[in-house]
C-alpha atoms as a PDB file:
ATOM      1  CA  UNK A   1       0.000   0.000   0.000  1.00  0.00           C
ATOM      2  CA  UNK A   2       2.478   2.039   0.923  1.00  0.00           C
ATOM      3  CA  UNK A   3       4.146   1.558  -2.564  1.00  0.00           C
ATOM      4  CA  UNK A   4       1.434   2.239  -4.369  1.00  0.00           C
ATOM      5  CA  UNK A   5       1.083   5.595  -2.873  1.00  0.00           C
ATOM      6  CA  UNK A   6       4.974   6.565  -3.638  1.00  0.00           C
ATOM      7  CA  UNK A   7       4.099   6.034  -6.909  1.00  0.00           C
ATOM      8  CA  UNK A   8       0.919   7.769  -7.334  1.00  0.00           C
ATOM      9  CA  UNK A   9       2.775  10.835  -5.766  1.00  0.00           C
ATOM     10  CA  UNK A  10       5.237  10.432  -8.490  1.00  0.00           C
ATOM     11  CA  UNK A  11       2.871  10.335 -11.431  1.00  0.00           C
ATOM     12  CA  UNK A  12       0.957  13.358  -9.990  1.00  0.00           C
ATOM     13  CA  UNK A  13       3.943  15.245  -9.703  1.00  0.00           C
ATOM     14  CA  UNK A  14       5.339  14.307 -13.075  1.00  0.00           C
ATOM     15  CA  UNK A  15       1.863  14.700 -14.651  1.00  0.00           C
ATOM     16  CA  UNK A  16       2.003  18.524 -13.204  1.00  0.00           C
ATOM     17  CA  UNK A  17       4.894  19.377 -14.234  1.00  0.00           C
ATOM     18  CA  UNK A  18       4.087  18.401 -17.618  1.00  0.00           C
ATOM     19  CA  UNK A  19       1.001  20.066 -17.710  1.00  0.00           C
ATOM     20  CA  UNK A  20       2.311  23.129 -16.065  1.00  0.00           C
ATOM     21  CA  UNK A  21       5.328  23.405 -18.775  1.00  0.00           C
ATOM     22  CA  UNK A  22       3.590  22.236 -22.122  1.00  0.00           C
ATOM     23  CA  UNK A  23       1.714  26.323 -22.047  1.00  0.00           C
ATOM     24  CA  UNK A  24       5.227  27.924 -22.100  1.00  0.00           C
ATOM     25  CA  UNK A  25       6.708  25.028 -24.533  1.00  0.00           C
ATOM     26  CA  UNK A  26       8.200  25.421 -28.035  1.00  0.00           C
ATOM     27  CA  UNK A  27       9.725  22.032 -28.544  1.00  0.00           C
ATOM     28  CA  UNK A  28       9.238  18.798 -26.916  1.00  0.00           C
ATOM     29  CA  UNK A  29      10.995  15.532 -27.119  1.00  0.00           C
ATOM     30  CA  UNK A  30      10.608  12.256 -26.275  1.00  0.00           C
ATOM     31  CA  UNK A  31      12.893   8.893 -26.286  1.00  0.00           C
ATOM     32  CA  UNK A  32      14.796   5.862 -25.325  1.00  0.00           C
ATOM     33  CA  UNK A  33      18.451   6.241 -23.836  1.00  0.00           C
ATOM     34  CA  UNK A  34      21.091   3.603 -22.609  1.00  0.00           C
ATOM     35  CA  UNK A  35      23.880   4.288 -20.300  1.00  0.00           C
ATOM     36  CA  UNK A  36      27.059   2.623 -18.890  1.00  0.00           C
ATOM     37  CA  UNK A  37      27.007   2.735 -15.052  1.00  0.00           C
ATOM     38  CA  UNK A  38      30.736   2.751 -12.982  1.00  0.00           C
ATOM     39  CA  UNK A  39      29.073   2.100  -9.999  1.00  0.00           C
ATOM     40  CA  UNK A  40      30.447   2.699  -5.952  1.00  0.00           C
ATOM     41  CA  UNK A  41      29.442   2.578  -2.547  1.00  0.00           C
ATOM     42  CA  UNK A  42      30.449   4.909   0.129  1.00  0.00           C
ATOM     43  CA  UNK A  43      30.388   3.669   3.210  1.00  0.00           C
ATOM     44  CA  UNK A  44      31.175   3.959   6.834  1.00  0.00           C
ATOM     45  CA  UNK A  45      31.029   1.346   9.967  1.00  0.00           C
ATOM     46  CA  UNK A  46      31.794   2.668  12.974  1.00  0.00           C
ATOM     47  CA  UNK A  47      33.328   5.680  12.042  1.00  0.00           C
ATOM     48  CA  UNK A  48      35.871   4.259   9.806  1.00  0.00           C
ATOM     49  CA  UNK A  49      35.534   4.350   5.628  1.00  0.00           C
ATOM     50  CA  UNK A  50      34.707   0.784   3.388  1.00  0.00           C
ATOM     51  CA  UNK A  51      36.870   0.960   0.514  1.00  0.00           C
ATOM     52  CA  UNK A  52      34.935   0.068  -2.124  1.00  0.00           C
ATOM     53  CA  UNK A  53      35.843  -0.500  -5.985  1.00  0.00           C
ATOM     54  CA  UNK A  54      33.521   0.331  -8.937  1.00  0.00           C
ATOM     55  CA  UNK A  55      31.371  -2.320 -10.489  1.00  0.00           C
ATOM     56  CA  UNK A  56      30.270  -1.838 -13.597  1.00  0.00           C
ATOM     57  CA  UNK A  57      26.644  -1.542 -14.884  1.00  0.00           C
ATOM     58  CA  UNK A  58      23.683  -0.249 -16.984  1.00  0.00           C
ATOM     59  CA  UNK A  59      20.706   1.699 -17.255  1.00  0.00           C
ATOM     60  CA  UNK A  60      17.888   2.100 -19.852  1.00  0.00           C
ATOM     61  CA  UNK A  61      14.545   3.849 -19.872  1.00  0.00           C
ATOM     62  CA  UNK A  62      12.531   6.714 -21.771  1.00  0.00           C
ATOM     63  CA  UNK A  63      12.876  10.678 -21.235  1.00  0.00           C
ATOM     64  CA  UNK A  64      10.357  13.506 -22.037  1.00  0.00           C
ATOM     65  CA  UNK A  65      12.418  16.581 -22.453  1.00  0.00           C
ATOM     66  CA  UNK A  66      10.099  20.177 -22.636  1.00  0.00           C
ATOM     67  CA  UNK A  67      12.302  23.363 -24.020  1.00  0.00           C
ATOM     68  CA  UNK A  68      10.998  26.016 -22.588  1.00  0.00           C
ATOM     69  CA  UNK A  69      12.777  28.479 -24.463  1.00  0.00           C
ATOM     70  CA  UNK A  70      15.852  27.953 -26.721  1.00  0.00           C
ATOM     71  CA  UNK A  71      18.546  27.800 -24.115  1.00  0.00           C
ATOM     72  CA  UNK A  72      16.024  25.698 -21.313  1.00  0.00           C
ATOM     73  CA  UNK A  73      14.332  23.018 -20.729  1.00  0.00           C
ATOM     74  CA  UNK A  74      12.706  20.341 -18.543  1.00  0.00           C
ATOM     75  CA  UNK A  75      14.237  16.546 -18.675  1.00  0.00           C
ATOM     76  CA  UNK A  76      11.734  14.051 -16.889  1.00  0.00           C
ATOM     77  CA  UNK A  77      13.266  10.158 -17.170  1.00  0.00           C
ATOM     78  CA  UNK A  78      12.278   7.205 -16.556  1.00  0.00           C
ATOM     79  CA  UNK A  79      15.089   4.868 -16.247  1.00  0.00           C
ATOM     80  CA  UNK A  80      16.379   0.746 -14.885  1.00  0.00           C
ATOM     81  CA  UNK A  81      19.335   1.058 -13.075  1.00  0.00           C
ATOM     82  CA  UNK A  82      22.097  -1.239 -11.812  1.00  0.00           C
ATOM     83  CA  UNK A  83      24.548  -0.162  -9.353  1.00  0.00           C
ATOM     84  CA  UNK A  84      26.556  -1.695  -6.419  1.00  0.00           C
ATOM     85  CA  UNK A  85      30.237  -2.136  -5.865  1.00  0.00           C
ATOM     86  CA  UNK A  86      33.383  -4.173  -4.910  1.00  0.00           C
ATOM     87  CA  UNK A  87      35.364  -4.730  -1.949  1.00  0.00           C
ATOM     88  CA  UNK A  88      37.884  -6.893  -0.357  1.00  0.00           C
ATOM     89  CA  UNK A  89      37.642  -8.288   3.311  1.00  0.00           C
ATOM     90  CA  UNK A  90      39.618 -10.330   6.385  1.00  0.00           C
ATOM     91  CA  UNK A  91      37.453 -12.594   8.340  1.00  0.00           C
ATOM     92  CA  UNK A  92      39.235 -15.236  10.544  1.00  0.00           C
ATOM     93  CA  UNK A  93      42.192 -15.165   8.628  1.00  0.00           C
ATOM     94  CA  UNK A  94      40.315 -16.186   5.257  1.00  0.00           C
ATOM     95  CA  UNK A  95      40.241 -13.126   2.581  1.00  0.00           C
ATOM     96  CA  UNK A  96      36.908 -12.659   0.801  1.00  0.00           C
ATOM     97  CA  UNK A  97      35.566 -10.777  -2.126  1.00  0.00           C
ATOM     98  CA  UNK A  98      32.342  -9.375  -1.876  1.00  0.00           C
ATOM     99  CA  UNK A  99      30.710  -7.617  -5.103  1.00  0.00           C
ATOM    100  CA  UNK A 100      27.248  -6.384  -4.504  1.00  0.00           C
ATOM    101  CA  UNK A 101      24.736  -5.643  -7.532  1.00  0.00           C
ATOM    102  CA  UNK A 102      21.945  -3.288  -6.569  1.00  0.00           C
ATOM    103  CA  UNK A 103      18.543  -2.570  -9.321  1.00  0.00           C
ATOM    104  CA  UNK A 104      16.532   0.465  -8.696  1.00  0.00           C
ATOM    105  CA  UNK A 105      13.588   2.028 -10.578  1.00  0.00           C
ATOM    106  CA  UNK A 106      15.492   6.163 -11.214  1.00  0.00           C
ATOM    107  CA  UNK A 107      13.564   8.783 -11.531  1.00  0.00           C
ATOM    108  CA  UNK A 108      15.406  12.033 -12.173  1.00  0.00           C
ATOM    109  CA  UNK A 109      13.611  15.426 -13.205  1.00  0.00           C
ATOM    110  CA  UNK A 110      16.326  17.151 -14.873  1.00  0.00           C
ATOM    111  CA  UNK A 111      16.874  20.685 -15.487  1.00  0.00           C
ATOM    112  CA  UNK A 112      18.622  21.526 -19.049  1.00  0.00           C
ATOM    113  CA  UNK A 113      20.577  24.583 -20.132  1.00  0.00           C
ATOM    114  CA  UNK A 114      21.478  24.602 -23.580  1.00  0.00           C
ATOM    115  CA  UNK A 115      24.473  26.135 -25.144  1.00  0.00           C
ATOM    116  CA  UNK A 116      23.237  27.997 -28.873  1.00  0.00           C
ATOM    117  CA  UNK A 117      25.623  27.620 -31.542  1.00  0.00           C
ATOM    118  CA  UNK A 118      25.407  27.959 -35.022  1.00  0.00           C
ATOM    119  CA  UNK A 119      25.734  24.502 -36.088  1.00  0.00           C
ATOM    120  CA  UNK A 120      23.335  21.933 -35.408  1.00  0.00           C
ATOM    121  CA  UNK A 121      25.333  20.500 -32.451  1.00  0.00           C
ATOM    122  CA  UNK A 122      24.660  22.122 -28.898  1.00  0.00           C
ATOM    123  CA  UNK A 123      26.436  21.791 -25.916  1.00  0.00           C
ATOM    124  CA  UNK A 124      24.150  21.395 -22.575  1.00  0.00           C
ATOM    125  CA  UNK A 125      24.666  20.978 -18.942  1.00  0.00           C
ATOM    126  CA  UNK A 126      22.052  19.752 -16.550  1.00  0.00           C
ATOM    127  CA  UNK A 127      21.357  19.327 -12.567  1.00  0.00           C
ATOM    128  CA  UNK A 128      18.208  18.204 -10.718  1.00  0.00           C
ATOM    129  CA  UNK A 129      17.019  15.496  -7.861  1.00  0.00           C
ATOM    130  CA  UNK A 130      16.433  11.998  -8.728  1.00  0.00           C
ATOM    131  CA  UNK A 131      14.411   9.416  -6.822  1.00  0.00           C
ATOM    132  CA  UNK A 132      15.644   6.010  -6.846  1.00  0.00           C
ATOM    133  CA  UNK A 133      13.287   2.998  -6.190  1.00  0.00           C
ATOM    134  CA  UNK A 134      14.788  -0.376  -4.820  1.00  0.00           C
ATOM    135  CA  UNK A 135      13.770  -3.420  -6.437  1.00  0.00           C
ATOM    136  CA  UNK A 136      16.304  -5.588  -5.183  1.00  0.00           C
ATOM    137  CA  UNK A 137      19.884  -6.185  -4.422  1.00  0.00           C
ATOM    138  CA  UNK A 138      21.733  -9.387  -4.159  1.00  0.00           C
ATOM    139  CA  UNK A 139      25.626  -9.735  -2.533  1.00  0.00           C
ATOM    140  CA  UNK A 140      27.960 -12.686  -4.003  1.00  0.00           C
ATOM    141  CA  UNK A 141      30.878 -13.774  -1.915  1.00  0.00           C
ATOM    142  CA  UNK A 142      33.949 -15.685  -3.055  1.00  0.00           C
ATOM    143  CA  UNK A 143      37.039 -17.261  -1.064  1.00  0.00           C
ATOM    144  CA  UNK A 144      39.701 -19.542  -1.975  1.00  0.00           C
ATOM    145  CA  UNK A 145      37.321 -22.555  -0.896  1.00  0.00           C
ATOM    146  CA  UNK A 146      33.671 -21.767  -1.862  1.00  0.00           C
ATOM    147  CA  UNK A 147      31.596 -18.573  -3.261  1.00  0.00           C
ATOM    148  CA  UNK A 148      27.290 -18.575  -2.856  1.00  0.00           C
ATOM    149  CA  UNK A 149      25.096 -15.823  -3.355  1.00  0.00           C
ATOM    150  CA  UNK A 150      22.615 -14.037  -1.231  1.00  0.00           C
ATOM    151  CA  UNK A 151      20.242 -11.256  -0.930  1.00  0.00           C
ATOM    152  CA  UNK A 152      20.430  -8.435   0.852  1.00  0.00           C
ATOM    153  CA  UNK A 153      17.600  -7.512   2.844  1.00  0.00           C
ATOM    154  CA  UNK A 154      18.561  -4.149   4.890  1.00  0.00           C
ATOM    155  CA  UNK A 155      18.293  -1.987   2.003  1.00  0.00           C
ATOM    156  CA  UNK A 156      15.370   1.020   2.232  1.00  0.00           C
ATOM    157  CA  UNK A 157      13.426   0.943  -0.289  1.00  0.00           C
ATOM    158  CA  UNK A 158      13.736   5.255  -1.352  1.00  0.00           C
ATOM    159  CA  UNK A 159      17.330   6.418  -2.437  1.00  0.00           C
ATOM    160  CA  UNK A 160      17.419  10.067  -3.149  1.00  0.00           C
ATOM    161  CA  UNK A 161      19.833  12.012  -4.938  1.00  0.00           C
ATOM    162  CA  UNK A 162      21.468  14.813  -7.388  1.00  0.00           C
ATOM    163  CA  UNK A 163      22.336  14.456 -10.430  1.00  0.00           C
ATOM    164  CA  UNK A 164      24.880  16.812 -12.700  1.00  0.00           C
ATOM    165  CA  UNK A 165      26.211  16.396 -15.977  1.00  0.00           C
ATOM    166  CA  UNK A 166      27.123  17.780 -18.872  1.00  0.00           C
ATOM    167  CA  UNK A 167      26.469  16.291 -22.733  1.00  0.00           C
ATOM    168  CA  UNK A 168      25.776  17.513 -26.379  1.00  0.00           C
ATOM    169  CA  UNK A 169      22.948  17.449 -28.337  1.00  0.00           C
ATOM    170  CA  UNK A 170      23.300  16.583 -31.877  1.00  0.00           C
ATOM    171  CA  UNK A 171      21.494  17.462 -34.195  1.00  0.00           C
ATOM    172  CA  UNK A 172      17.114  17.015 -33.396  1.00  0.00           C
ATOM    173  CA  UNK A 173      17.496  13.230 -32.585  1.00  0.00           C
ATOM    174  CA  UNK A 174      20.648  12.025 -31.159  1.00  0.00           C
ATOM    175  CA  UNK A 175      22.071  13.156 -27.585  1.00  0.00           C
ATOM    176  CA  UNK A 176      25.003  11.853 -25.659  1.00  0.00           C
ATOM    177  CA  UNK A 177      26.004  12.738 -21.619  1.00  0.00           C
ATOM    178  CA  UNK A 178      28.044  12.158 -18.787  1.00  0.00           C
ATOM    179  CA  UNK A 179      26.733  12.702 -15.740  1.00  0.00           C
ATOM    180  CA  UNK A 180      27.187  11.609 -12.071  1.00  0.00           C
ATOM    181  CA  UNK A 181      24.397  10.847  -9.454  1.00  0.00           C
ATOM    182  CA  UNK A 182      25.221  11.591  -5.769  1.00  0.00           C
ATOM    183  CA  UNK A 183      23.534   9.640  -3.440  1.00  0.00           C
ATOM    184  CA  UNK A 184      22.142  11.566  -0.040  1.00  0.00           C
ATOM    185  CA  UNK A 185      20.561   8.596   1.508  1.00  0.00           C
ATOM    186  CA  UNK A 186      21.760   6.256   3.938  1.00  0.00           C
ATOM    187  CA  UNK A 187      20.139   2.999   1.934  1.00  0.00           C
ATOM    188  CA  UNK A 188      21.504   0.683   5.009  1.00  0.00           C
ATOM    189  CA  UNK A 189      18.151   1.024   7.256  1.00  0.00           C
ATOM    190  CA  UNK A 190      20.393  -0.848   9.935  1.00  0.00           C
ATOM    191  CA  UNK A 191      22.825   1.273  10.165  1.00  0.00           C
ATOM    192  CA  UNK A 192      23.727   3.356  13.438  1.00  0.00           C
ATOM    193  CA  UNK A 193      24.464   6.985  14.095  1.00  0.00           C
ATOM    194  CA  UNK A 194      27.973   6.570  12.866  1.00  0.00           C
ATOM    195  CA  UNK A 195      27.453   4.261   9.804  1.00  0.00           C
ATOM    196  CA  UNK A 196      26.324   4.492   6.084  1.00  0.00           C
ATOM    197  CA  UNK A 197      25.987   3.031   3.256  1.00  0.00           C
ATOM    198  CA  UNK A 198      25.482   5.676   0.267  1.00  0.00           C
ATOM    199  CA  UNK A 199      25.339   4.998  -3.470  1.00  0.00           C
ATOM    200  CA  UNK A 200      27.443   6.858  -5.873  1.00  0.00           C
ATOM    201  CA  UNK A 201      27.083   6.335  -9.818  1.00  0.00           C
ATOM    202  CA  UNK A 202      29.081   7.963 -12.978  1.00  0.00           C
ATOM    203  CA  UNK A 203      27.405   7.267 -16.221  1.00  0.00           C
ATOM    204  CA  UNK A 204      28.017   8.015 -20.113  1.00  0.00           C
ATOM    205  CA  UNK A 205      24.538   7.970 -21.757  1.00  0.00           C
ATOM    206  CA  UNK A 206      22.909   7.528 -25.329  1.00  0.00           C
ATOM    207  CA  UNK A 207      19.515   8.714 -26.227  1.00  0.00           C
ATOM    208  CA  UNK A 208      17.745   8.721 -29.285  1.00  0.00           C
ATOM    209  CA  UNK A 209      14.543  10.912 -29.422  1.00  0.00           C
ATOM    210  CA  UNK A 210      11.796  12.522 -31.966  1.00  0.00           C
ATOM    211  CA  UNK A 211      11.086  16.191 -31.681  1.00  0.00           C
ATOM    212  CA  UNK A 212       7.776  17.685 -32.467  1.00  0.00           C
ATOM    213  CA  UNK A 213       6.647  21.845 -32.452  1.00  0.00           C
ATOM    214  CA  UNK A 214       4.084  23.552 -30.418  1.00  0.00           C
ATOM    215  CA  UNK A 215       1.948  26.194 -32.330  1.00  0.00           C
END
């Protein structure tokens, strides 16, 4: 139940903001886009930092974008995302290597300045939040003797964060970014005063889109 209301705050939201911008708009745009996640966790336990390596991921999902005026628009996105990260422990004298793969449901609402040139290539650079929804997350475990897999069930299910980048539109239909999402959550819902868990994500992104006018 509790779900279901998340996301029917979400879709009212999204469905305003829409609304709200499609009066002012000149162009709009909507498409598919594909990214390549590097993929970290920062964490603390007791005051002291988990070093974590980057795992590697994906992410794929649609985008509306609303332009305002020339130089601004509005970037709604829809978007699967894998994320996670590596790391290296001691436990009773055995070394172990943990990599854990995280999927959330992203949600960013993206605010886009774009660069005018004369050409038809324009630079842009972007910011806004992003709501991440957990839909699972699994750790696997490997030693010298065995490995297994299993989930992990401490994760909250609501990551929020920022997201900034930077990309160029080319031409009406074909737009490439990098951009970086800063997670501001603690997703470890056991976690104590002095420990975290917080998801950190750098992506390079693809998206192909049609454009149509508003008269």
């Amino acid at each position: 139940m509790k779900n279901k209301s998340i996301f029917s705050l979400i879709l009212s939201f999204l469905l305003f903001l829409t609304i709200n911008d499609i009066s002012l708009a000149t162009d709009m745009k909507a498409g598919i886009k594909f990214g390549l996640n590097v993929a970290n966790i920062y964490e603390a336990w007791e005051g002291k930092t988990v070093d974590y390596d980057s795992k590697v991921g994906y992410s794929a999902g649609l985008f509306y974008s609303i332009e305002i005026i020339r130089e601004l628009a509005i970037q709604p996105e829809i978007l699967f995302s894998k994320k996670g990260g590596k790391t290296t422990y001691t436990w009773w004298g055995a070394v172990y290597q943990s990599s854990i793969s995280l999927s959330y449901i992203e949600i960013p609402i993206l605010v886009k300045f774009i660069v005018p040139t004369q050409s038809s290539s324009n630079p842009v650079i972007f910011f806004g939040p992003s709501l991440g929804i957990k839909l699972g997350g699994k750790e696997k475990i490997e030693s010298e003797e065995s490995s297994w897999e299993e989930k992990i069930g401490n994760l909250k299910t609501l990551d929020f964060g920022l997201i900034f980048g930077a990309g160029l539109d080319l031409g009406e239909a074909i737009t490439v970014d990098i951009r970086y999402n800063l997670g501001l959550t603690n997703i470890n819902k056991n976690a104590g005063n002095d420990s975290y868990a917080k998801n950190r994500v750098l992506s390079i992104t693809l998206g192909y889109s049609f454009t149509w006018m508003m008269e």
